[in-house]
N, C-alpha and C. Protein backbone atom coordinates (compact mmCIF):
# COMPACT_ATOMS: atom_id res chain seq x y z
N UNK A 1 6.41 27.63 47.38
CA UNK A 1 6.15 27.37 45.97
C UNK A 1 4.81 26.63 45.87
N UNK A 2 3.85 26.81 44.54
CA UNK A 2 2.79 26.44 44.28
C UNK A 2 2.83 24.59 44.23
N UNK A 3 1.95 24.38 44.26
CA UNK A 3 1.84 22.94 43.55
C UNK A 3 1.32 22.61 42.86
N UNK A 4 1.46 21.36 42.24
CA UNK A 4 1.14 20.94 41.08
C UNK A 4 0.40 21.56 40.45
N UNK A 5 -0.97 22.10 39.50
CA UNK A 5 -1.61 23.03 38.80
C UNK A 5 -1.96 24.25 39.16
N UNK A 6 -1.51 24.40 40.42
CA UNK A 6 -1.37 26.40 40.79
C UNK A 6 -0.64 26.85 40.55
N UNK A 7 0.40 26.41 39.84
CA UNK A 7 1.43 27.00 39.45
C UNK A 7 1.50 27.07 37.82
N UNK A 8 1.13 26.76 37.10
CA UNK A 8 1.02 27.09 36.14
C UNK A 8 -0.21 27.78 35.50
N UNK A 9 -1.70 27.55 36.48
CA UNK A 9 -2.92 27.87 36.30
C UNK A 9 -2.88 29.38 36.51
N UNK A 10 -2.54 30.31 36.93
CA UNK A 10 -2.10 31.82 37.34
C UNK A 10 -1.87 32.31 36.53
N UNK A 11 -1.03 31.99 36.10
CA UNK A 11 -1.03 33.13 34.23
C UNK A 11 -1.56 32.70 33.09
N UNK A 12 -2.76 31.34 32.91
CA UNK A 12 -3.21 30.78 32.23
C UNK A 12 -4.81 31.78 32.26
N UNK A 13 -5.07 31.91 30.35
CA UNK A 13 -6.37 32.77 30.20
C UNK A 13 -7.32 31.71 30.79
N UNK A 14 -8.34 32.31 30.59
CA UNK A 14 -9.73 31.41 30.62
C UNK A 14 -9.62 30.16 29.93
N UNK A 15 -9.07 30.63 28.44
CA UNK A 15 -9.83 29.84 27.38
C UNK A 15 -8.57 29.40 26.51
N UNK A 16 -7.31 28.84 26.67
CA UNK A 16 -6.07 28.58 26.72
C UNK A 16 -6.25 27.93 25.02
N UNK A 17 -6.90 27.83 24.64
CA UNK A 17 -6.78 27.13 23.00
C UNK A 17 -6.62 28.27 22.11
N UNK A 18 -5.65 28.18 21.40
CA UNK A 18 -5.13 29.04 20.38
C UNK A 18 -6.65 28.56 19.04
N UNK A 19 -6.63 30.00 18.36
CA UNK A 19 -7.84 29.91 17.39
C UNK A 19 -6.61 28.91 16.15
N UNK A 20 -7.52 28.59 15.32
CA UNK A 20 -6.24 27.99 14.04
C UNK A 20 -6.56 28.98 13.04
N UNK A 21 -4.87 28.44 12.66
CA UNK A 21 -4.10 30.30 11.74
C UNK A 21 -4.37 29.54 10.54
N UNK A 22 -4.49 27.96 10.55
CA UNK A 22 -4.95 28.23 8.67
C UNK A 22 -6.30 27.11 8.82
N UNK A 23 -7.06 26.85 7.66
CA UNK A 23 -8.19 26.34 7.42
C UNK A 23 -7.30 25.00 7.78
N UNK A 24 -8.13 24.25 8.09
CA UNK A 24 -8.14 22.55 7.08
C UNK A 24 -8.89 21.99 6.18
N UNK A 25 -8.37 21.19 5.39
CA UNK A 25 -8.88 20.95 3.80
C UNK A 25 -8.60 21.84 2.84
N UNK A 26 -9.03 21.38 1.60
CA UNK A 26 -8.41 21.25 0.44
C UNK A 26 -9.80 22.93 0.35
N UNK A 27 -9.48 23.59 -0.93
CA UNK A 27 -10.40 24.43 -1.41
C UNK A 27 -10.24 24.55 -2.84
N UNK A 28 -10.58 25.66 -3.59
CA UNK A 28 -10.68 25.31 -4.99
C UNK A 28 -8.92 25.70 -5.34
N UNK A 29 -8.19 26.34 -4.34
CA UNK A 29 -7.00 26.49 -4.89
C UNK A 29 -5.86 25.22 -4.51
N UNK A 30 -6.75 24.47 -3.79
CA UNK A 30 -5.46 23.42 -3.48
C UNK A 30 -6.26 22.16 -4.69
N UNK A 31 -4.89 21.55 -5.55
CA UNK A 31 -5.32 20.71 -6.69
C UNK A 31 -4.39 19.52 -6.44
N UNK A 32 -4.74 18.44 -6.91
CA UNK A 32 -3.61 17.42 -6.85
C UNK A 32 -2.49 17.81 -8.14
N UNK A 33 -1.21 17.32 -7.52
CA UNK A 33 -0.29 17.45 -7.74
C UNK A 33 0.12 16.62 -9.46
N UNK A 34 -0.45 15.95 -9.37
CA UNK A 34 -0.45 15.02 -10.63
C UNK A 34 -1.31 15.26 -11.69
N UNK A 35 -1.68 16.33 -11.63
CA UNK A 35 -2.70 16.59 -12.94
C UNK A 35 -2.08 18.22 -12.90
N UNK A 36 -2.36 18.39 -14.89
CA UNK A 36 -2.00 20.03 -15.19
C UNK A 36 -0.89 19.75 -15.49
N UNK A 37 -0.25 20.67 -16.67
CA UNK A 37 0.54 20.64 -17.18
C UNK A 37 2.07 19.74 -16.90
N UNK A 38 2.26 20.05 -15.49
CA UNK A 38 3.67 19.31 -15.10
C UNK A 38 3.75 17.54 -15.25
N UNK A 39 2.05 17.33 -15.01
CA UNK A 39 2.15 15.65 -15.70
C UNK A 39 1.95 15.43 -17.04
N UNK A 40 1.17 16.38 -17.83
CA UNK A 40 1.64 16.20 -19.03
C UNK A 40 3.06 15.88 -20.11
N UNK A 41 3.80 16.70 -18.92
CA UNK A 41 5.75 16.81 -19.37
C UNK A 41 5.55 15.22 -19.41
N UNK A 42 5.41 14.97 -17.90
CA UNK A 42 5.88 13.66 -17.14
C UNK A 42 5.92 12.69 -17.91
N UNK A 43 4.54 12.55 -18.63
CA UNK A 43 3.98 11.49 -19.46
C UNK A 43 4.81 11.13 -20.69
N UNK A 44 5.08 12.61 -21.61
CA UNK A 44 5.66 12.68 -22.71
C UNK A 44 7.25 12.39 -22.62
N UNK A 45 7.83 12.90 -21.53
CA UNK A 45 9.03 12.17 -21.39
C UNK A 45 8.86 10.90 -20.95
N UNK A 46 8.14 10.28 -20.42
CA UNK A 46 8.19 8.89 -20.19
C UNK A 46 8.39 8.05 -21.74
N UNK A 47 7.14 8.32 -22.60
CA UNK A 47 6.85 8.08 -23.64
C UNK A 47 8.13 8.03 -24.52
N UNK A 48 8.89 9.03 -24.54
CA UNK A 48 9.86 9.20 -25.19
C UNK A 48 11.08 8.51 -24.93
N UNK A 49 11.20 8.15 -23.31
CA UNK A 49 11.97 7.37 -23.09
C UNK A 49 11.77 5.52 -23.17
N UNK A 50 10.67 5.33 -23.47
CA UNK A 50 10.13 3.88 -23.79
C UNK A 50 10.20 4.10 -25.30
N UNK A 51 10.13 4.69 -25.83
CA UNK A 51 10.50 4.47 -27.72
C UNK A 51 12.36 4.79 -27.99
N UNK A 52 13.21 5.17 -26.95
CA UNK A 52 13.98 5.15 -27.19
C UNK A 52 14.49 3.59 -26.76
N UNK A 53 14.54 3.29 -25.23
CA UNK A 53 14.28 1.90 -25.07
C UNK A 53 14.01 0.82 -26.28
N UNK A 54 12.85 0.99 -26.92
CA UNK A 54 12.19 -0.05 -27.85
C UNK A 54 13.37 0.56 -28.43
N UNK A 55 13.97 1.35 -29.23
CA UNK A 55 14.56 1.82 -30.42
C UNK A 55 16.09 1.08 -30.91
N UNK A 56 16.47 1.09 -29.46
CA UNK A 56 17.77 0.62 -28.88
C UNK A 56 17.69 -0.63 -29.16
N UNK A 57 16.63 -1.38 -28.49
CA UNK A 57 16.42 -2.99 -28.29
C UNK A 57 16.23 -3.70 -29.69
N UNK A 58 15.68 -2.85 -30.51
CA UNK A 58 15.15 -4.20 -31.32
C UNK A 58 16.20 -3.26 -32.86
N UNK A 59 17.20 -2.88 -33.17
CA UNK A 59 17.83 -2.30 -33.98
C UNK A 59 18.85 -3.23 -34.21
């Protein structure tokens, strides 16, 4: 049996680093999550739930 790195070096390519399957970083299609419509909801139900709050409290 081989030793220590002849044994695995034998069926190893030249150039053993896999290419990368996706970019890194952001591009024009990746956006933060907190802006655009879904924080707009966010906001307005917040809103709505602090005037119900106040509504409750001082009645």
């Amino acid at each position: 049996m081989a030793g220590g790195d002849d044994f695995y070096s034998k069926d190893r390519p030249e150039n053993p680093q896999l290419a990368e399957d996706r970019p890194r970083g952001g591009g024009p299609e990746d956006h933060d999550t907190a802006t655009g419509p879904r924080s707009l909801w966010l906001w307005w139900l917040v809103l709505a739930a602090v005037i119900l709050v106040l509504f409750f409290i001082f009645i």
